[in-house]
PDB file of N, CA and C in Angstrom:
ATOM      1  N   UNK A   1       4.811  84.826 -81.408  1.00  0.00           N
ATOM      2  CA  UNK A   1       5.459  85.917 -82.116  1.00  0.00           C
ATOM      3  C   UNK A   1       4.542  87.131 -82.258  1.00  0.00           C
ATOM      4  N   UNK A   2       3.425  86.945 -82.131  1.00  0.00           N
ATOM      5  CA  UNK A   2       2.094  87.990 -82.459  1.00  0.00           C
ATOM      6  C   UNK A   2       2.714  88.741 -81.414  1.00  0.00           C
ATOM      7  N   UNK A   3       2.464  88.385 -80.192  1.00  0.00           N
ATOM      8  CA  UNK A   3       2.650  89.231 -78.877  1.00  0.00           C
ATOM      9  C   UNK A   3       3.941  90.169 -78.763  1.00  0.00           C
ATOM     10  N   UNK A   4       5.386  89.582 -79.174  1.00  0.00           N
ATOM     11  CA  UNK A   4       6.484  90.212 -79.797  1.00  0.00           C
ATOM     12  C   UNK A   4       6.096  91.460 -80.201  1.00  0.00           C
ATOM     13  N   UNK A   5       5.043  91.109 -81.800  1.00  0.00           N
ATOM     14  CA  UNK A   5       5.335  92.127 -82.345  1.00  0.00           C
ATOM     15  C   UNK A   5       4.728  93.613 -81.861  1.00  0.00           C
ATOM     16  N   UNK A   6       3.175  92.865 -81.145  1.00  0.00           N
ATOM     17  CA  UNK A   6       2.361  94.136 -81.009  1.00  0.00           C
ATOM     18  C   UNK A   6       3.394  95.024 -79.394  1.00  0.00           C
ATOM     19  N   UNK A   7       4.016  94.141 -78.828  1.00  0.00           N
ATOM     20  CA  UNK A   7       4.668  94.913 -77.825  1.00  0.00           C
ATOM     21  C   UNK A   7       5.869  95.734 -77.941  1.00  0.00           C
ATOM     22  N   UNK A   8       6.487  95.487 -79.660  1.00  0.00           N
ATOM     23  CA  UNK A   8       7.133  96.594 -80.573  1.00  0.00           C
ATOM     24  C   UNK A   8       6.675  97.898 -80.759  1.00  0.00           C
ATOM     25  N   UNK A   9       5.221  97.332 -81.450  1.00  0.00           N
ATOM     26  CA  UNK A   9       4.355  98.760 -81.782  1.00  0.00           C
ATOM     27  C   UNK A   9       4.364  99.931 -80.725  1.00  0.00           C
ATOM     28  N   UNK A  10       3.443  98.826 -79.717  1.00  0.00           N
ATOM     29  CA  UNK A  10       3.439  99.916 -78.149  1.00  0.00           C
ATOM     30  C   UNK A  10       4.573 100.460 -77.797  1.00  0.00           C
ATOM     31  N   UNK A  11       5.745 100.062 -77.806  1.00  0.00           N
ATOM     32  CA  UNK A  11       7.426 100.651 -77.127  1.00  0.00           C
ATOM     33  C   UNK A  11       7.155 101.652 -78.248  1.00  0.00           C
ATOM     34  N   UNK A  12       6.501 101.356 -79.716  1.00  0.00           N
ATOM     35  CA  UNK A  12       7.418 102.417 -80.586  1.00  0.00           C
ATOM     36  C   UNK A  12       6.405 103.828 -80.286  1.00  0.00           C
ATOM     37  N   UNK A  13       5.006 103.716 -79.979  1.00  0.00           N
ATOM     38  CA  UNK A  13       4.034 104.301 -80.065  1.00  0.00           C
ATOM     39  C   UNK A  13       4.229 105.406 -79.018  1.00  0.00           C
ATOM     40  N   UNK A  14       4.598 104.554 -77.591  1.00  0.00           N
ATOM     41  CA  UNK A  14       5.256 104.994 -76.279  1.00  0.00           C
ATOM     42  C   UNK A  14       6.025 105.874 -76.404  1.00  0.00           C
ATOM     43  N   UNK A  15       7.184 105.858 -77.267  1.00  0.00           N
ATOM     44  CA  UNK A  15       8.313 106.679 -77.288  1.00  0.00           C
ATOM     45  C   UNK A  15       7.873 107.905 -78.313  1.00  0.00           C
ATOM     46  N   UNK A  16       6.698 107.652 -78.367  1.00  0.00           N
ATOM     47  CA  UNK A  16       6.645 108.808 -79.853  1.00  0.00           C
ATOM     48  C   UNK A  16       5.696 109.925 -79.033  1.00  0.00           C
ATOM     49  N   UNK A  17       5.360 109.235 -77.572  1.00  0.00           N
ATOM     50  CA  UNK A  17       4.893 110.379 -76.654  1.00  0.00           C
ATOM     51  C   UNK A  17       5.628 111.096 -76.166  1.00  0.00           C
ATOM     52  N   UNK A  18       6.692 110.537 -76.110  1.00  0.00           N
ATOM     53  CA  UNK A  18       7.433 111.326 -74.631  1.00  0.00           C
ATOM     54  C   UNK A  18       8.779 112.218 -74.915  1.00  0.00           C
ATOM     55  N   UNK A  19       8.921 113.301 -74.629  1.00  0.00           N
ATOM     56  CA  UNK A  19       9.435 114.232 -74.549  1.00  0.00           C
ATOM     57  C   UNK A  19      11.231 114.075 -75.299  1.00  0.00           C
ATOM     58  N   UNK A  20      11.387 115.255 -75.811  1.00  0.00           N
ATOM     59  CA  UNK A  20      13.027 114.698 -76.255  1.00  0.00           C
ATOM     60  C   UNK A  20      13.671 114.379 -75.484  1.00  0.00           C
ATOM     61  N   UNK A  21      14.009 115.066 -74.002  1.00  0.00           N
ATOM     62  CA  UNK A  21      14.758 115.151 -72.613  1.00  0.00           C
ATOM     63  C   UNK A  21      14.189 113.017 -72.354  1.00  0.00           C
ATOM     64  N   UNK A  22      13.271 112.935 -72.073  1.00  0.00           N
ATOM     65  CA  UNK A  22      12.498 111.749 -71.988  1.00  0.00           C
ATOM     66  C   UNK A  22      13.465 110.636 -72.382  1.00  0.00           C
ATOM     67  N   UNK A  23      13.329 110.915 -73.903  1.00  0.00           N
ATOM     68  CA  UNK A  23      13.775 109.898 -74.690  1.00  0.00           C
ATOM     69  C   UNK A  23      15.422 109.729 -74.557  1.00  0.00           C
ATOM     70  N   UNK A  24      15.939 111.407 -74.636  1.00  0.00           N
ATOM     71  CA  UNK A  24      17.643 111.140 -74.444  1.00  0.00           C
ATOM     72  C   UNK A  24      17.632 110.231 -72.632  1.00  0.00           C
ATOM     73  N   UNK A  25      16.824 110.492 -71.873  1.00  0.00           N
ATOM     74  CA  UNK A  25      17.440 109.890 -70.944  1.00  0.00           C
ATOM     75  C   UNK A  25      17.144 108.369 -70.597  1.00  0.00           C
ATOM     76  N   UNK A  26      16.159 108.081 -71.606  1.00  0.00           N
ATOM     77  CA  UNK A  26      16.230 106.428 -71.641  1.00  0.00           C
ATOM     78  C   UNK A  26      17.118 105.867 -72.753  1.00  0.00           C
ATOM     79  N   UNK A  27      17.993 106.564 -73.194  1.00  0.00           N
ATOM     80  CA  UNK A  27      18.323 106.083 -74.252  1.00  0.00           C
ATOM     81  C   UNK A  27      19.910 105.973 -73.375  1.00  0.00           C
ATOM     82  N   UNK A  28      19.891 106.842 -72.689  1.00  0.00           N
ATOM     83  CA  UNK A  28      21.352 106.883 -71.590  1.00  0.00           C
ATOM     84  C   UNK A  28      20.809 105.454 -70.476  1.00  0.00           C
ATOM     85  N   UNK A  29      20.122 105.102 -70.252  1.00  0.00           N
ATOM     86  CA  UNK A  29      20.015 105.098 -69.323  1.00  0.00           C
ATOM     87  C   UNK A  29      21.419 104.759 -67.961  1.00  0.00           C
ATOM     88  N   UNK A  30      21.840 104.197 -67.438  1.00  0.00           N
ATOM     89  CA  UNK A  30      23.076 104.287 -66.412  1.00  0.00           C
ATOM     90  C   UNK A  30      24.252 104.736 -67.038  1.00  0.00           C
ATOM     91  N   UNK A  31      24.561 104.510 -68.422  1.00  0.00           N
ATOM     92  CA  UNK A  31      25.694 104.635 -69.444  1.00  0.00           C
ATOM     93  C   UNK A  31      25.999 105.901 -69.249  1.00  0.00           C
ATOM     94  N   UNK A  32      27.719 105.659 -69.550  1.00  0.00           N
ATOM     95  CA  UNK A  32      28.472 106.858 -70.248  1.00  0.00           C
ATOM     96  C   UNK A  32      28.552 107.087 -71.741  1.00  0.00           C
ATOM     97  N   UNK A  33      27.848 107.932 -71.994  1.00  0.00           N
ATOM     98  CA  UNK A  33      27.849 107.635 -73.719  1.00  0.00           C
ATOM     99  C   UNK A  33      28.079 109.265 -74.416  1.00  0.00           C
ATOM    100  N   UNK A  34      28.859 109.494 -75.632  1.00  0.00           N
ATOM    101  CA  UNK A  34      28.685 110.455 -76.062  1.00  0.00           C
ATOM    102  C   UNK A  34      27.984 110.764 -77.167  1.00  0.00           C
ATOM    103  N   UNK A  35      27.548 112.074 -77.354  1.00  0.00           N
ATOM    104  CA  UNK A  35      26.780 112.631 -78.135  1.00  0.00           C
ATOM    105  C   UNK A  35      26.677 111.818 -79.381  1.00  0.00           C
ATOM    106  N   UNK A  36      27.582 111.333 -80.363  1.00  0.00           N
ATOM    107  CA  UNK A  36      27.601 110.660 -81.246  1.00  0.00           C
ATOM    108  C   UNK A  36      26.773 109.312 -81.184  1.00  0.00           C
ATOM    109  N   UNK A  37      27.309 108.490 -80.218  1.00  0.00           N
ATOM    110  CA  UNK A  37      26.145 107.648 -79.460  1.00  0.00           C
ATOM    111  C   UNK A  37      24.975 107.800 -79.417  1.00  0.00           C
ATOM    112  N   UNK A  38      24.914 108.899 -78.328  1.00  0.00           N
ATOM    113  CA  UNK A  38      23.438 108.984 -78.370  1.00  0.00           C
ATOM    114  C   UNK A  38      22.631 109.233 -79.268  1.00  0.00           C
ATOM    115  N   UNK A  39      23.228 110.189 -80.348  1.00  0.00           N
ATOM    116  CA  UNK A  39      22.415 110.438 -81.395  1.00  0.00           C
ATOM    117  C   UNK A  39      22.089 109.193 -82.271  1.00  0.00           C
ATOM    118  N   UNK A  40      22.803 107.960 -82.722  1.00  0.00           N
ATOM    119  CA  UNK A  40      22.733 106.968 -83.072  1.00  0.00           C
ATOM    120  C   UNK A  40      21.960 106.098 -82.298  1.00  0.00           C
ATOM    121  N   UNK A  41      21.500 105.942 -81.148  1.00  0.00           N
ATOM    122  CA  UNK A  41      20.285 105.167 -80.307  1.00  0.00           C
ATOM    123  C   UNK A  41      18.922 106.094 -80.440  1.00  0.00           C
ATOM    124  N   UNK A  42      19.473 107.208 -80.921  1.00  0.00           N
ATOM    125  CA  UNK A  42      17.921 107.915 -81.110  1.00  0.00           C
ATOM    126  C   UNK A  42      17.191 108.151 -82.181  1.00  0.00           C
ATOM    127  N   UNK A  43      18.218 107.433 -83.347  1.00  0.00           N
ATOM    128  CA  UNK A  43      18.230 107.652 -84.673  1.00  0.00           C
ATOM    129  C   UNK A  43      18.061 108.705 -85.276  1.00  0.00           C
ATOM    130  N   UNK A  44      19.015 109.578 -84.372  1.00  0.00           N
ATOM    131  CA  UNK A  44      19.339 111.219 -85.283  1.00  0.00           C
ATOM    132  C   UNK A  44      20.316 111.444 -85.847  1.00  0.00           C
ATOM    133  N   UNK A  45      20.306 112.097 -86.990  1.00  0.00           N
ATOM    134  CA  UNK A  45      22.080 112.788 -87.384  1.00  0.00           C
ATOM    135  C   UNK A  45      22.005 113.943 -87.832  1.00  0.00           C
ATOM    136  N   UNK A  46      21.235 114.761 -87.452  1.00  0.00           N
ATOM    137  CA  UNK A  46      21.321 116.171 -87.375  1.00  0.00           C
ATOM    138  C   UNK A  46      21.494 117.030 -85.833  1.00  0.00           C
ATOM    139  N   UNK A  47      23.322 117.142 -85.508  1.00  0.00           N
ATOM    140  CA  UNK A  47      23.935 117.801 -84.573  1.00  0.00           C
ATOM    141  C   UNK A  47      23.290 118.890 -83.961  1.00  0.00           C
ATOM    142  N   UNK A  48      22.948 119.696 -84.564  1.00  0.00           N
ATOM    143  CA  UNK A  48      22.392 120.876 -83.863  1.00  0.00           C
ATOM    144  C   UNK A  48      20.824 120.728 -83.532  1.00  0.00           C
ATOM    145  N   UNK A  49      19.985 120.105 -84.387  1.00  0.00           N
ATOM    146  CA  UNK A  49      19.122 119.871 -83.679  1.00  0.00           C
ATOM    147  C   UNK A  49      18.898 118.832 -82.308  1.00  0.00           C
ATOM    148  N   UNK A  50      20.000 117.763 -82.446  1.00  0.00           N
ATOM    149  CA  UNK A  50      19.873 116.720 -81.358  1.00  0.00           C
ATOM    150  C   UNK A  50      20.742 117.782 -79.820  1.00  0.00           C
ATOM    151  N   UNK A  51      21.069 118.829 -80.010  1.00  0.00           N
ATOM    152  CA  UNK A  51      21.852 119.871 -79.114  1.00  0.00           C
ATOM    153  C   UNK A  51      20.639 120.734 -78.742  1.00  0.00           C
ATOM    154  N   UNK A  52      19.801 121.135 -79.620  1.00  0.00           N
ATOM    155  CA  UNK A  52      18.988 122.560 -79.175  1.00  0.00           C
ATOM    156  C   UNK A  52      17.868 121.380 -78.293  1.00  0.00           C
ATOM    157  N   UNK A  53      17.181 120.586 -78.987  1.00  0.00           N
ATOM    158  CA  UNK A  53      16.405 119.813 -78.467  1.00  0.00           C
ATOM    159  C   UNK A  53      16.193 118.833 -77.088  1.00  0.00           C
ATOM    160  N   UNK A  54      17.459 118.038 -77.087  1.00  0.00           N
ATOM    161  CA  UNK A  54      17.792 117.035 -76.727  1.00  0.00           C
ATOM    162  C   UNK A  54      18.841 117.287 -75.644  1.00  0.00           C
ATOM    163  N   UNK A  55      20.219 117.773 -75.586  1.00  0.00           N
ATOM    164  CA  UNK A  55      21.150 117.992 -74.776  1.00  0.00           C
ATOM    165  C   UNK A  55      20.795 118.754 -74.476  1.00  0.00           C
ATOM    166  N   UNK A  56      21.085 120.102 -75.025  1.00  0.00           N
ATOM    167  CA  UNK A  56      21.168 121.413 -73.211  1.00  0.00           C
ATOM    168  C   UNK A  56      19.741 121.416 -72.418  1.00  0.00           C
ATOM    169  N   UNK A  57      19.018 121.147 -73.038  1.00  0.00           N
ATOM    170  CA  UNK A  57      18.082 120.950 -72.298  1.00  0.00           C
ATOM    171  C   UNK A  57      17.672 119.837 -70.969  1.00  0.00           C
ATOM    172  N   UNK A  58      18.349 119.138 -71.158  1.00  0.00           N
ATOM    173  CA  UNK A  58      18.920 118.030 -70.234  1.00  0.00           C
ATOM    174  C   UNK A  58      19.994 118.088 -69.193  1.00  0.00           C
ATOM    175  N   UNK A  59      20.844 119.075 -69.844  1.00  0.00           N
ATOM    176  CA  UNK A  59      21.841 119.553 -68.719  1.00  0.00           C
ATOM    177  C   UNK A  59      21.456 120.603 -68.302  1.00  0.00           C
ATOM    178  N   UNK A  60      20.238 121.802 -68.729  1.00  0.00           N
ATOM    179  CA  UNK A  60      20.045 122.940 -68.038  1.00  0.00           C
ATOM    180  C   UNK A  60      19.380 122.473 -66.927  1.00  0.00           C
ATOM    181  N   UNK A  61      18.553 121.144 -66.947  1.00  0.00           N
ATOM    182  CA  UNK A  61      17.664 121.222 -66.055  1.00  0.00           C
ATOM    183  C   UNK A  61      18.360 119.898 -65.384  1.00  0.00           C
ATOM    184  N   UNK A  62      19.521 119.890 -64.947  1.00  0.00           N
ATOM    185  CA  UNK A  62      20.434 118.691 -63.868  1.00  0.00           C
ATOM    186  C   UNK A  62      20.110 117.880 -63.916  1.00  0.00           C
ATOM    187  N   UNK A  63      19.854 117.195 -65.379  1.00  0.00           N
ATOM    188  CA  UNK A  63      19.591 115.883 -65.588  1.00  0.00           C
ATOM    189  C   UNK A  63      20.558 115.096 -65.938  1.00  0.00           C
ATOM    190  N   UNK A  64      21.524 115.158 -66.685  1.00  0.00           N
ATOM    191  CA  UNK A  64      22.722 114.845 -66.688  1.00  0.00           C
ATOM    192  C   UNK A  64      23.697 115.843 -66.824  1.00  0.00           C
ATOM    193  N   UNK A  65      24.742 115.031 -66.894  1.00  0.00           N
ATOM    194  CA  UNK A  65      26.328 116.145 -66.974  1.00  0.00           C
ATOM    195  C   UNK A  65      27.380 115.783 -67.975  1.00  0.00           C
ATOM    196  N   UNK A  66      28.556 116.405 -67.993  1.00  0.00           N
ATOM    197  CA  UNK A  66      29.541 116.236 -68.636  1.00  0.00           C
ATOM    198  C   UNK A  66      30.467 115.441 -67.917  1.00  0.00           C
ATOM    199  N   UNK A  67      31.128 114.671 -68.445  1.00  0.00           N
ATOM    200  CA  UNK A  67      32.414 113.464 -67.747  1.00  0.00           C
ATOM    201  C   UNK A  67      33.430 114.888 -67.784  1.00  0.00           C
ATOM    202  N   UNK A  68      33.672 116.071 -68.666  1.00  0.00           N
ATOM    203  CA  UNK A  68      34.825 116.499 -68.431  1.00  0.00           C
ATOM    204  C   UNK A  68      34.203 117.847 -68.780  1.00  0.00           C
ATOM    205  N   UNK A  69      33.543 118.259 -67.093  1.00  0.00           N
ATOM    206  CA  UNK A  69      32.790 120.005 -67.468  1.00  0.00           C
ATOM    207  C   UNK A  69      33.674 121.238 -67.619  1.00  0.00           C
ATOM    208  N   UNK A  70      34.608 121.070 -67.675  1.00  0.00           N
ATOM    209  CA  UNK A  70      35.378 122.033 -67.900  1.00  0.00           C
ATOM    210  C   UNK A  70      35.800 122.497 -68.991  1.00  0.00           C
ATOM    211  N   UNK A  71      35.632 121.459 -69.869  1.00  0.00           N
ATOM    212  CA  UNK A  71      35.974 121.556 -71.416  1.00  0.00           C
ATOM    213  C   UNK A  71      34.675 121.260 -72.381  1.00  0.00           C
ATOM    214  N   UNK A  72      33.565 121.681 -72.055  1.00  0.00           N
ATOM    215  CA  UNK A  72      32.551 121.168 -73.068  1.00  0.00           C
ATOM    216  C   UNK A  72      32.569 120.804 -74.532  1.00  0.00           C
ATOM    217  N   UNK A  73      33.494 121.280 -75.187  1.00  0.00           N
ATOM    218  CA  UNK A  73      33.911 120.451 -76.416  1.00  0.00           C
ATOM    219  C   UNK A  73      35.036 120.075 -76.388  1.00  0.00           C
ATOM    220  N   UNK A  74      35.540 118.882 -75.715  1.00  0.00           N
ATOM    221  CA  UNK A  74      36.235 117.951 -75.562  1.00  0.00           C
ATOM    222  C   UNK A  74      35.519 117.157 -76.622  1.00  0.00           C
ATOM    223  N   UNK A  75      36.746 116.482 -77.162  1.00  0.00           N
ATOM    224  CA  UNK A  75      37.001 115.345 -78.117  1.00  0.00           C
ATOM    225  C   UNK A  75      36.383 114.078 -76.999  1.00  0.00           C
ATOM    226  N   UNK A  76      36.533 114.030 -75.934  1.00  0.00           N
ATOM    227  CA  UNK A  76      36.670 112.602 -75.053  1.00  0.00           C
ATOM    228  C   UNK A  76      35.284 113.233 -74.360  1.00  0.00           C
ATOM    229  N   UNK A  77      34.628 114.541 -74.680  1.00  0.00           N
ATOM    230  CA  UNK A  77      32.961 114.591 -73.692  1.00  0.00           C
ATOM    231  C   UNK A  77      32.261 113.349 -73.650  1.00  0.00           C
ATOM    232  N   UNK A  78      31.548 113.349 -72.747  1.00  0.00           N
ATOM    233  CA  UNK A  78      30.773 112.110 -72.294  1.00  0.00           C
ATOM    234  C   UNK A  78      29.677 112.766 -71.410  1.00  0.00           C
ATOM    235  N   UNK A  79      28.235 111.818 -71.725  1.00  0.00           N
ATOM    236  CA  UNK A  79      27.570 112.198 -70.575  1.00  0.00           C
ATOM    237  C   UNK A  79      26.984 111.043 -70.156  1.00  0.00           C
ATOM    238  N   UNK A  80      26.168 111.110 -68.451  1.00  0.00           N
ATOM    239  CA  UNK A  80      25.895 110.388 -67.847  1.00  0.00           C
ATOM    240  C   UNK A  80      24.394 110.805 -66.820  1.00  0.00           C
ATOM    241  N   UNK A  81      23.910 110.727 -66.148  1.00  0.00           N
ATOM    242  CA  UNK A  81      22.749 111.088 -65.686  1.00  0.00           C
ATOM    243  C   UNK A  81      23.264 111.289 -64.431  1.00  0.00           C
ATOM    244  N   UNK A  82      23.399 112.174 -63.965  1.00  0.00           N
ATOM    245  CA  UNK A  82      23.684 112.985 -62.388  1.00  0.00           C
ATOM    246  C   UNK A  82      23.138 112.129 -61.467  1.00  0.00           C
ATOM    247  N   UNK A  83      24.469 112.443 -61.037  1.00  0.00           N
ATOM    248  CA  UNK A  83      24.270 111.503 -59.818  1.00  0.00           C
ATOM    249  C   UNK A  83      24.610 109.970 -59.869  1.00  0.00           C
ATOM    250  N   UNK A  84      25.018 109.382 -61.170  1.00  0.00           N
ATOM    251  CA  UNK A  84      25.156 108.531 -61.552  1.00  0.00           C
ATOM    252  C   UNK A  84      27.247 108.179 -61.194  1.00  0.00           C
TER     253      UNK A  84
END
């Protein structure tokens, strides 16, 4: 169980390096998931910051996309990692 735990620490230590874009896209990883989602695997609930930070920044730079780009605030948005 020792080994368990210290390989918790490291994942948690790990993730506390790496970039917001980083983190939203391991947190997607193959999934269709929406914003609400994701913000809940990243343990955020502040909308606009998990948007300025985290999303457009991810879609400015074609990392993922919208399931329905035509309507960006769609009720049913979804994203996924391009190319996916």
């Amino acid at each position: 169980m020792v080994g368990n735990n210290t390989d918790q620490v490291g994942d948690q230590v790990t993730d506390q390096d790496k970039s917001p874009v980083e983190r939203l896209l391991i947190a997607l990883g193959n999934n269709t998931l929406s914003a609400t989602e994701l913000m809940k695997l990243l343990g955020l609930s502040h909308k606009p910051t998990f948007r300025k930070n985290y999303l457009t920044p991810a879609l400015e730079q074609g990392l993922i996309e919208r399931t329905v780009p035509d309507k960006p605030n769609s009720k049913n948005q979804k994203y996924r990692k391009r190319g996916s």
